[in-house]
Protein backbone atom coordinates (compact mmCIF):
# COMPACT_ATOMS: atom_id res chain seq x y z
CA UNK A 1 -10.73 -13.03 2.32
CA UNK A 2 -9.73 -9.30 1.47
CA UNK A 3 -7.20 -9.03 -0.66
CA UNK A 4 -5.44 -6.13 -3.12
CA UNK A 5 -5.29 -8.27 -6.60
CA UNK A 6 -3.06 -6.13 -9.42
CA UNK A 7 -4.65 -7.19 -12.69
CA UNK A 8 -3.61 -5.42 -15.19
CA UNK A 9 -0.03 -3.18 -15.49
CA UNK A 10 -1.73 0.06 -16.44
CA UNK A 11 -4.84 0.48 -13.41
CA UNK A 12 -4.49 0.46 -9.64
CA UNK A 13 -4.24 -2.50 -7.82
CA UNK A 14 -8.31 -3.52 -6.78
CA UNK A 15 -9.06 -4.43 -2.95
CA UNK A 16 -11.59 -7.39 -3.09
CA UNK A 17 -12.87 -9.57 -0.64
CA UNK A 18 -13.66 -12.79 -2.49
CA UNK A 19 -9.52 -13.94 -2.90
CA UNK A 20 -9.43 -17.75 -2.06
CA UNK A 21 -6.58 -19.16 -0.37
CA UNK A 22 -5.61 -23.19 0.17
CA UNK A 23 -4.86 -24.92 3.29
CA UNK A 24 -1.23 -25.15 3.74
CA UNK A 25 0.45 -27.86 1.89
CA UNK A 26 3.22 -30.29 3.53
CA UNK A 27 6.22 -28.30 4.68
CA UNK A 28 3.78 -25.41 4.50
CA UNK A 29 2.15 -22.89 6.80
CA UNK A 30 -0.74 -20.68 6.85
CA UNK A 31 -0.46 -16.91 7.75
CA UNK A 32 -2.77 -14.48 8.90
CA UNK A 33 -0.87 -11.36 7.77
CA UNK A 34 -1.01 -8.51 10.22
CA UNK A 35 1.62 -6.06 8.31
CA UNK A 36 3.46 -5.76 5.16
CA UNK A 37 5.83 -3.20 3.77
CA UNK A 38 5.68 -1.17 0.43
CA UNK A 39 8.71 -1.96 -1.41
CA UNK A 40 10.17 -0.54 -4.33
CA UNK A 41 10.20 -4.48 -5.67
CA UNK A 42 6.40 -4.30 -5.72
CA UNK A 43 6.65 -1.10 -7.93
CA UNK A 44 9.07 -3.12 -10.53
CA UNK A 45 6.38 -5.54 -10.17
CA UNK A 46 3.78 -3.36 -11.36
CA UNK A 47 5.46 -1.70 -13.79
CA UNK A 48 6.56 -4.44 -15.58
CA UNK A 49 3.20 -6.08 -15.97
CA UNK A 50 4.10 -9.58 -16.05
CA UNK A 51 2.41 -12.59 -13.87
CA UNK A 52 -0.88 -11.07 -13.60
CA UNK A 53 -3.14 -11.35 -11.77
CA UNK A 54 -1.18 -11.29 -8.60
CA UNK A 55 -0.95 -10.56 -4.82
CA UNK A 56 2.00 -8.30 -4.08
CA UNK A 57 3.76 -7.72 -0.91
CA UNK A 58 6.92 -9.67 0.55
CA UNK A 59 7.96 -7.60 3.57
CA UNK A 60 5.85 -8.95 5.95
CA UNK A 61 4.75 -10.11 9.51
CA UNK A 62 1.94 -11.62 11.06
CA UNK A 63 0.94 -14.97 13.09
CA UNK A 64 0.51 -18.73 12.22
CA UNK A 65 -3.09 -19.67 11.67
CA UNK A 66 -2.23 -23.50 10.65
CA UNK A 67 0.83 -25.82 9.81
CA UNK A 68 0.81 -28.17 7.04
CA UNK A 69 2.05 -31.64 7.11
CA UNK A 70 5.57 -32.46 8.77
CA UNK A 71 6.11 -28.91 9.87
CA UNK A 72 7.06 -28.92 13.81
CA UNK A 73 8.76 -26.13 14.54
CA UNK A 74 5.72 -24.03 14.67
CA UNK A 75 1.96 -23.76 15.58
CA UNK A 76 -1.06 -22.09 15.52
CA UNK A 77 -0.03 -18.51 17.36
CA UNK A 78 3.26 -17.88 16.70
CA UNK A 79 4.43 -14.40 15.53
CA UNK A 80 6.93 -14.51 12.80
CA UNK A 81 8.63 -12.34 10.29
CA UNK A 82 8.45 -13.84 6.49
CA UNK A 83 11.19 -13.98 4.06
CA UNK A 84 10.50 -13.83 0.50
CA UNK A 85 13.35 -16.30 -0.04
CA UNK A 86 12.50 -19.46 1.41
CA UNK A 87 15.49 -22.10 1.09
CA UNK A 88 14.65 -25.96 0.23
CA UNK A 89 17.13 -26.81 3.23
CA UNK A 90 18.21 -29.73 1.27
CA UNK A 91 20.41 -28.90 -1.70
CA UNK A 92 24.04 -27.99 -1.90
CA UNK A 93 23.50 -23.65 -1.53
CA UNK A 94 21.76 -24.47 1.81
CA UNK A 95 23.94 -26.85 2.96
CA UNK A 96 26.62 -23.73 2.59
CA UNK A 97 23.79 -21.50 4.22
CA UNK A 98 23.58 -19.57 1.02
CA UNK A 99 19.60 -19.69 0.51
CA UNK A 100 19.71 -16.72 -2.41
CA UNK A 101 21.08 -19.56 -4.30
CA UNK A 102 18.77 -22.20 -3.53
CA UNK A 103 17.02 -23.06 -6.86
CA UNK A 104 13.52 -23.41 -4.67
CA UNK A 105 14.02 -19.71 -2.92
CA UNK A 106 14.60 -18.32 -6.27
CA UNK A 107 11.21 -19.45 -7.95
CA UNK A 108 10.27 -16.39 -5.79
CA UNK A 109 10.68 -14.11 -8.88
CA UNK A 110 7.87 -16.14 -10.92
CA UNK A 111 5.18 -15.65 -8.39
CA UNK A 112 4.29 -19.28 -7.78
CA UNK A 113 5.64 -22.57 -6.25
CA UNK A 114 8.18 -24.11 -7.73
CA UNK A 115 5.83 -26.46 -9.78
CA UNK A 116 3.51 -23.61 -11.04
CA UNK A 117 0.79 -23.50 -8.90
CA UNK A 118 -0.23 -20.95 -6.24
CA UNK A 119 -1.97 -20.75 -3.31
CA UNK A 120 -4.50 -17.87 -4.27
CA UNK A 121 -7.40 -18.43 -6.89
CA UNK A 122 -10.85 -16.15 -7.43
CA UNK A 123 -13.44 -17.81 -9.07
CA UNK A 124 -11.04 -20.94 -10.04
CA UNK A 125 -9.03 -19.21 -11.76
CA UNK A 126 -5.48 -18.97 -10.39
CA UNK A 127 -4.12 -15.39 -8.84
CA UNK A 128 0.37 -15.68 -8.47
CA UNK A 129 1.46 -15.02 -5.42
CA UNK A 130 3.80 -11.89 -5.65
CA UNK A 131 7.19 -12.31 -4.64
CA UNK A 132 6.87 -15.44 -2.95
CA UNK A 133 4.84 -14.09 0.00
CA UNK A 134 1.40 -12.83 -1.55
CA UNK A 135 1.56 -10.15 1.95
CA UNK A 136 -1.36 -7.89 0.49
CA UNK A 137 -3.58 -10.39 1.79
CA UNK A 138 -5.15 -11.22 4.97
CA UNK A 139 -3.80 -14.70 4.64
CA UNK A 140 -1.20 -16.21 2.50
CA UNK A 141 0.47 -19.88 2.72
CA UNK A 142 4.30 -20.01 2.54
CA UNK A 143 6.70 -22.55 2.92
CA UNK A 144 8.00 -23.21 6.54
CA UNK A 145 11.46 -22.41 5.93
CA UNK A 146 10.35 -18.83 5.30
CA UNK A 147 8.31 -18.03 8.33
CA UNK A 148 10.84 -17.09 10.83
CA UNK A 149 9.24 -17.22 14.81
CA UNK A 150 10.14 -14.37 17.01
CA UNK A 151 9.40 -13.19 20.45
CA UNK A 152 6.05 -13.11 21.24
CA UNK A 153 6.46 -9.32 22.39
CA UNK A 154 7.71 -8.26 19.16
CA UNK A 155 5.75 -5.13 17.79
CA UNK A 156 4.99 -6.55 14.58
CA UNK A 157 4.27 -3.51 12.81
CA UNK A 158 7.70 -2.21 13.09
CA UNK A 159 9.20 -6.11 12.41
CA UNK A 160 7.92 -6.61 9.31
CA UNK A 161 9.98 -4.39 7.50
CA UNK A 162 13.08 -6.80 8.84
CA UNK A 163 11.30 -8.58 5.77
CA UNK A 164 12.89 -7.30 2.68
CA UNK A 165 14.47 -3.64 3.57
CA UNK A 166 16.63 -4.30 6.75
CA UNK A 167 17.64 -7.87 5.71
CA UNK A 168 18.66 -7.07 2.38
CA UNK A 169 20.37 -3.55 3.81
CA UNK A 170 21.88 -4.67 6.78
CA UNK A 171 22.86 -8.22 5.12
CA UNK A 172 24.21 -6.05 2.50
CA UNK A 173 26.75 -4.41 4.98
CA UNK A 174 27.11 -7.37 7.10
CA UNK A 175 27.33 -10.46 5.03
CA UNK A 176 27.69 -9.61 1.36
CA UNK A 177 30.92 -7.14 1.53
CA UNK A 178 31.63 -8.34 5.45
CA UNK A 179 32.51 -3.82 6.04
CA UNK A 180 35.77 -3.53 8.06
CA UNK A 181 35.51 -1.42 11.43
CA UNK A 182 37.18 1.92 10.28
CA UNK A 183 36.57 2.08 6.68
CA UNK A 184 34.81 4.66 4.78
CA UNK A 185 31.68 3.59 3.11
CA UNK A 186 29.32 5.37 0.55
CA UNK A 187 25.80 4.70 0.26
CA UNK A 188 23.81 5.55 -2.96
CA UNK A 189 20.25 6.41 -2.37
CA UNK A 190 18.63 6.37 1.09
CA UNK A 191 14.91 5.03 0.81
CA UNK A 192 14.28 2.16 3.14
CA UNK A 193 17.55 -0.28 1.62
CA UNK A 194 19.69 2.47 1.93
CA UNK A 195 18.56 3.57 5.27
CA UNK A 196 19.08 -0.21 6.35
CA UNK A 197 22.46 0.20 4.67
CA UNK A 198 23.34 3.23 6.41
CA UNK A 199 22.69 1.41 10.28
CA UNK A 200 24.47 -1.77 9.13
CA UNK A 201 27.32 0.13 8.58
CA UNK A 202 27.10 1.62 11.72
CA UNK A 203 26.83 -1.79 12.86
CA UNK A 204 29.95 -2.56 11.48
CA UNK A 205 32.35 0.12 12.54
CA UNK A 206 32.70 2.46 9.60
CA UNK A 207 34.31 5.38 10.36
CA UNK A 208 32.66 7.63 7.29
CA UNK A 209 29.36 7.05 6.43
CA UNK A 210 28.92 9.15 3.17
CA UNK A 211 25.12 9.47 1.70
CA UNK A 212 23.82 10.93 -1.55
CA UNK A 213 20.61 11.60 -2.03
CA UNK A 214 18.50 14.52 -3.53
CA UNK A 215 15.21 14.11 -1.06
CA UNK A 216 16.25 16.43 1.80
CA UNK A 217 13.82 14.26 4.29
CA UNK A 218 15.37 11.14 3.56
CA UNK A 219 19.06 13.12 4.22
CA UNK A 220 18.25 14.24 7.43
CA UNK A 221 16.78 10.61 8.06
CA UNK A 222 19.89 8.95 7.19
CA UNK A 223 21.69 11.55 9.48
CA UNK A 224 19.76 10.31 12.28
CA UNK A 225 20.61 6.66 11.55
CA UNK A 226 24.25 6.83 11.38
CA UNK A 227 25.25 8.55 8.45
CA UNK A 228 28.23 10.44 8.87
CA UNK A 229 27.91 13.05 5.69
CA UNK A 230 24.74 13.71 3.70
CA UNK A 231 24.87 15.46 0.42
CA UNK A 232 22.30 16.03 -2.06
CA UNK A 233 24.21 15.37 -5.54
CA UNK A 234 22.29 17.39 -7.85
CA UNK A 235 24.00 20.48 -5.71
CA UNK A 236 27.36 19.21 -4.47
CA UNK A 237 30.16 17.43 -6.17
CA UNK A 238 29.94 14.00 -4.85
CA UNK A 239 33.67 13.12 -5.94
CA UNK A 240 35.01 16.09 -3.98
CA UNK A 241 33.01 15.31 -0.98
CA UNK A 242 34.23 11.34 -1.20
CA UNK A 243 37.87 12.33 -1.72
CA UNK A 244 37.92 15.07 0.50
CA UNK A 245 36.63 12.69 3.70
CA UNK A 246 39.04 9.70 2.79
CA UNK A 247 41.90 11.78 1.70
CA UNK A 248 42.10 11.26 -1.35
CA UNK A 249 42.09 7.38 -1.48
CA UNK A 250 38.49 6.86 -2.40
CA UNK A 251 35.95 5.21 -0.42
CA UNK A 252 36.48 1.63 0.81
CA UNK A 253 32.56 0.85 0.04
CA UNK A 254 29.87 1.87 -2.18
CA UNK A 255 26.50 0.59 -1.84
CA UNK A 256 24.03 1.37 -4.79
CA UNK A 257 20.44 0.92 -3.00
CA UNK A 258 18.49 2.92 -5.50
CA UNK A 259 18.43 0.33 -8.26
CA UNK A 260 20.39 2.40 -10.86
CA UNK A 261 23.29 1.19 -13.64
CA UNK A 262 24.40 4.77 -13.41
CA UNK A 263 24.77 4.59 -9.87
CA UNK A 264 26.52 1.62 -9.95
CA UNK A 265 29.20 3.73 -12.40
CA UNK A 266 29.41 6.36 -10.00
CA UNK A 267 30.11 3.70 -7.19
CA UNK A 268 33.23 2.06 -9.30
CA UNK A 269 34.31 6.04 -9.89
CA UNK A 270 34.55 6.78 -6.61
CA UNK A 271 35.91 3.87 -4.81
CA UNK A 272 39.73 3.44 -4.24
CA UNK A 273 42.40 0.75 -4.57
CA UNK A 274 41.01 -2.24 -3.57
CA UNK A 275 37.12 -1.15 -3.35
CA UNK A 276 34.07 -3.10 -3.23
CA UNK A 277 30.74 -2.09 -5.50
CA UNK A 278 27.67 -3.84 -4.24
CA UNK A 279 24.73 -3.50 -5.91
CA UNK A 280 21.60 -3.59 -3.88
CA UNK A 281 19.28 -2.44 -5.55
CA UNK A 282 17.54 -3.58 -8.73
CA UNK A 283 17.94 -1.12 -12.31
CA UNK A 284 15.36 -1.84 -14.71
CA UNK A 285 15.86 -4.29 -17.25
CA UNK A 286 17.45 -2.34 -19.76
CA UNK A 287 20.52 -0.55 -17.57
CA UNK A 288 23.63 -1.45 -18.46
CA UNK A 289 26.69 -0.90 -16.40
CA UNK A 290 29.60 -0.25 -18.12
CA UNK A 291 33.46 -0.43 -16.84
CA UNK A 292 35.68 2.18 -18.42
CA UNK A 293 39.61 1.79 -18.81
CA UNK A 294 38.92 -2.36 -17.61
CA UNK A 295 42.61 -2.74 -16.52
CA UNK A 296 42.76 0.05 -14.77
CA UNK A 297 40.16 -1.51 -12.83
CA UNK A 298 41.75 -4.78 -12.62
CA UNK A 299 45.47 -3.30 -11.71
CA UNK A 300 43.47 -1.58 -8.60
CA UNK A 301 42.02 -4.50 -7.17
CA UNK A 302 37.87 -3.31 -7.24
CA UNK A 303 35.11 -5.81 -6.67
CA UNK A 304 31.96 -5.67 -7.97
CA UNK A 305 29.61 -7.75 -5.89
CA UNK A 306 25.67 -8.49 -6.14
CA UNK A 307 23.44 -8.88 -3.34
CA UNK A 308 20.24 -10.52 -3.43
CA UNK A 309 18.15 -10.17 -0.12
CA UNK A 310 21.63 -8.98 1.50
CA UNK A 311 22.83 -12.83 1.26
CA UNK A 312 20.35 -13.17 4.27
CA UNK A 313 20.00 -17.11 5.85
CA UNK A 314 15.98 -16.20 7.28
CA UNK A 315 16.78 -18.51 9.79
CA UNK A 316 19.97 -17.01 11.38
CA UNK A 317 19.72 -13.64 10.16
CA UNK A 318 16.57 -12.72 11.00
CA UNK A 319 16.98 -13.76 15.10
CA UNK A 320 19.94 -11.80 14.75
CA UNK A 321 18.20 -8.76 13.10
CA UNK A 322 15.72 -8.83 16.28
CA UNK A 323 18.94 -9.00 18.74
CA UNK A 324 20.45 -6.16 17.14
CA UNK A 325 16.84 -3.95 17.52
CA UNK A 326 16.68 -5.42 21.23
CA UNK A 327 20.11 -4.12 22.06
CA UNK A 328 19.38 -0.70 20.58
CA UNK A 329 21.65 -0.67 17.52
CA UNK A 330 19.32 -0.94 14.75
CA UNK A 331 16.35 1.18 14.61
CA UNK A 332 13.30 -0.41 13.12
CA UNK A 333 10.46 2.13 14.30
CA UNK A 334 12.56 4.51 12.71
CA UNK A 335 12.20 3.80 8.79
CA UNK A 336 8.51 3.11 9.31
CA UNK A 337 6.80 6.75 7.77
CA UNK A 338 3.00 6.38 8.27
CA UNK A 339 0.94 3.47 8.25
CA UNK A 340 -2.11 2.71 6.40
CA UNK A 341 -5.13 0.37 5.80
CA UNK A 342 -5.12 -2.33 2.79
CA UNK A 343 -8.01 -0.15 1.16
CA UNK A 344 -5.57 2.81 1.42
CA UNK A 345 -3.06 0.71 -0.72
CA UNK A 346 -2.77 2.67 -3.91
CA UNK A 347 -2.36 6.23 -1.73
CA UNK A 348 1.08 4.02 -0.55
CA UNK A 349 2.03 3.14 -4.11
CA UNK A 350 1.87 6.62 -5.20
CA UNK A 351 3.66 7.71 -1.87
CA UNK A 352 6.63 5.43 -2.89
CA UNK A 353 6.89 6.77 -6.17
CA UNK A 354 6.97 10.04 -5.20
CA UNK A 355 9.73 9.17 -2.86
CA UNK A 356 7.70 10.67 -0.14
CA UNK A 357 8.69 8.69 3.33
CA UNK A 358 10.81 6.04 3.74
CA UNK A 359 8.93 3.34 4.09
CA UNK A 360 4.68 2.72 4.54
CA UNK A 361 3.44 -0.04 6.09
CA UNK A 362 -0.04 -1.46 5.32
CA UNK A 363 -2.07 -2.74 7.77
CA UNK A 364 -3.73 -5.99 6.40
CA UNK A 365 -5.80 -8.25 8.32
CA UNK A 366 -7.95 -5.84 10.93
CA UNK A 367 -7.72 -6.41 14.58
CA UNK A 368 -9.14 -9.93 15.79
């Protein structure tokens, strides 16, 4: 099948048409992949070089081509959203519907199955399966739990980005730092998470949306989705704006959704008695986040909070995702840029890291 393999960190990721893929395993299921998102995960991916070779892509949809052993809840057909975290179902974090901590959902960051093997070889030898989806593929096999059916009239070109952006944005909001109606919220950075941020707090009730970002497109985007106040911070003074709109107090919220230990720092700056931090996004490896005057932080209550994949349980979250896009209150057409072919995939890669859009989706398998 046609594939886009990365094999080494420092050359562009090479479109192929000889990737193997297994039959689905038990508890398994077979995907033909219609549409994945470009996420800035796949970028960290590439720039950190490690797991190679490997099949990017995790924010995906497409259709069931076969079920593996024991799986019932699906067949051959059936449109459905993936989930790069895909819970075991059986051990104590799922029993509590917390699948981020699932040991099984979190083997996603080594690129294979939790005992080392992968669906994808070429010529025998074995090719990791990025992110726990592989979606830059025409097929991929995941595990059951993280193929999530949906209506069979859902456009999945515009779905897939529920995959990684608007679960881990919205869940953000929603389920990580549970936003009170009427509170003030900043967002930090508006690509696709913190566009997803920006409509879950809408969602939610906040009174003052407050954005900062320096890409004027993505401002005016985020203005369109909810956003209350836009600034660009290399121009404005983001403290004044903050403590101008909330009087004084500080904002309730801040979301950092461009993957930034500085960020984070400005988020505990600006956030009042009682505020929550939540980092969304992911800083490189070397960031470091640090807390000045630590009982003043204490004595005034702040929370820092981490969210992985916005706390999302694939199998609520995502049905509720859908209902919220049915009943016109989040916008999923809306963060989708342009759209491309799989042999255009590097032109997207670039495109993300020239912040240029807010998100591209690839189209992967061609039309049956």
């Amino acid at each position: 099948m046609r594939a886009a393999v990365l094999t080494a960190r420092d050359r562009p990721l090479d479109i192929i048409d000889d990737l193997q893929v297994e039959s689905p395993r038990p508890g398994e299921v077979l995907v033909r992949v219609l549409h994945s998102g470009i996420c800035h995960s796949d970028l960290t991916v590439i720039d950190a070089g490690h797991g190679l070779p490997v099949v990017l892509g995790h924010e995906a949809a497409g259709e069931i081509a076969e079920v593996g052993e024991g799986v019932a809840h699906l067949r051959a057909g059936d449109k459905v959203v993936l989930a790069p975290l895909a819970p075991c179902g059986e051990c104590g974090a799922c029993a509590r519907h917390a699948g981020t901590e699932c040991a099984q959902a979190l083997a996603f960051v080594h690129h294979l199955r939790p005992d080392g093997t992968s669906p994808f070889s070429l010529g025998g030898d074995l090719v990791h399966r990025g992110l726990g989806v592989g979606a830059f593929a025409e097929y991929t096999v995941v595990p059951a739990s993280g193929a999530i059916k949906v209506p069979d009239d859902t456009p999945l070109d515009v779905a897939c980005v529920i995959g990684c952006a608007v679960q881990t944005g919205v869940g953000a909001v929603l389920n990580t730092a549970e936003v009170r109606v009427g509170s003030s919220v900043l967002v930090l950075g508006a690509g696709g998470v913190g566009q997803a941020v920006v409509q879950g707090a809408r969602i939610a009730g906040a009174e003052h949306v407050i954005v900062s970002e320096p890409v004027e497109e993505r401002r005016a985007h985020a203005l369109a989705m909810g956003a209350t106040t836009a600034i660009d911070p290399t121009s404005t003074d983001l403290r004044e704006v903050v403590m101008d709109l909330t009087g004084g107090a500080g904002a309730d919220y801040a979301f950092e959704a461009a993957g930034s230990g500085n960020l984070v720092q400005t988020g505990i700056e600006l956030t009042g008695v009682g505020g929550t931090v939540v980092m969304v996004g992911a800083p490189p490896i070397e960031d470091a986040v640090t807390i000045d005057a630590a009982v003043i932080f204490m004595t005034m209550g702040k929370r820092i909070l981490s969210s992985l994949l916005g706390g999302c349980w694939p199998a609520r979250d995502i049905p509720r995702l859908i209902g919220f896009w049915r009943e016109g209150q989040l916008d999923l057409g809306g963060l989708v840029s342009r759209r491309l072919d799989l042999t255009e995939i590097n032109e997207g890669i670039r495109l993300l890291r020239e912040t240029d859009g807010v998100r591209t989706v690839v189209d992967v398998a061609p039309a049956p």
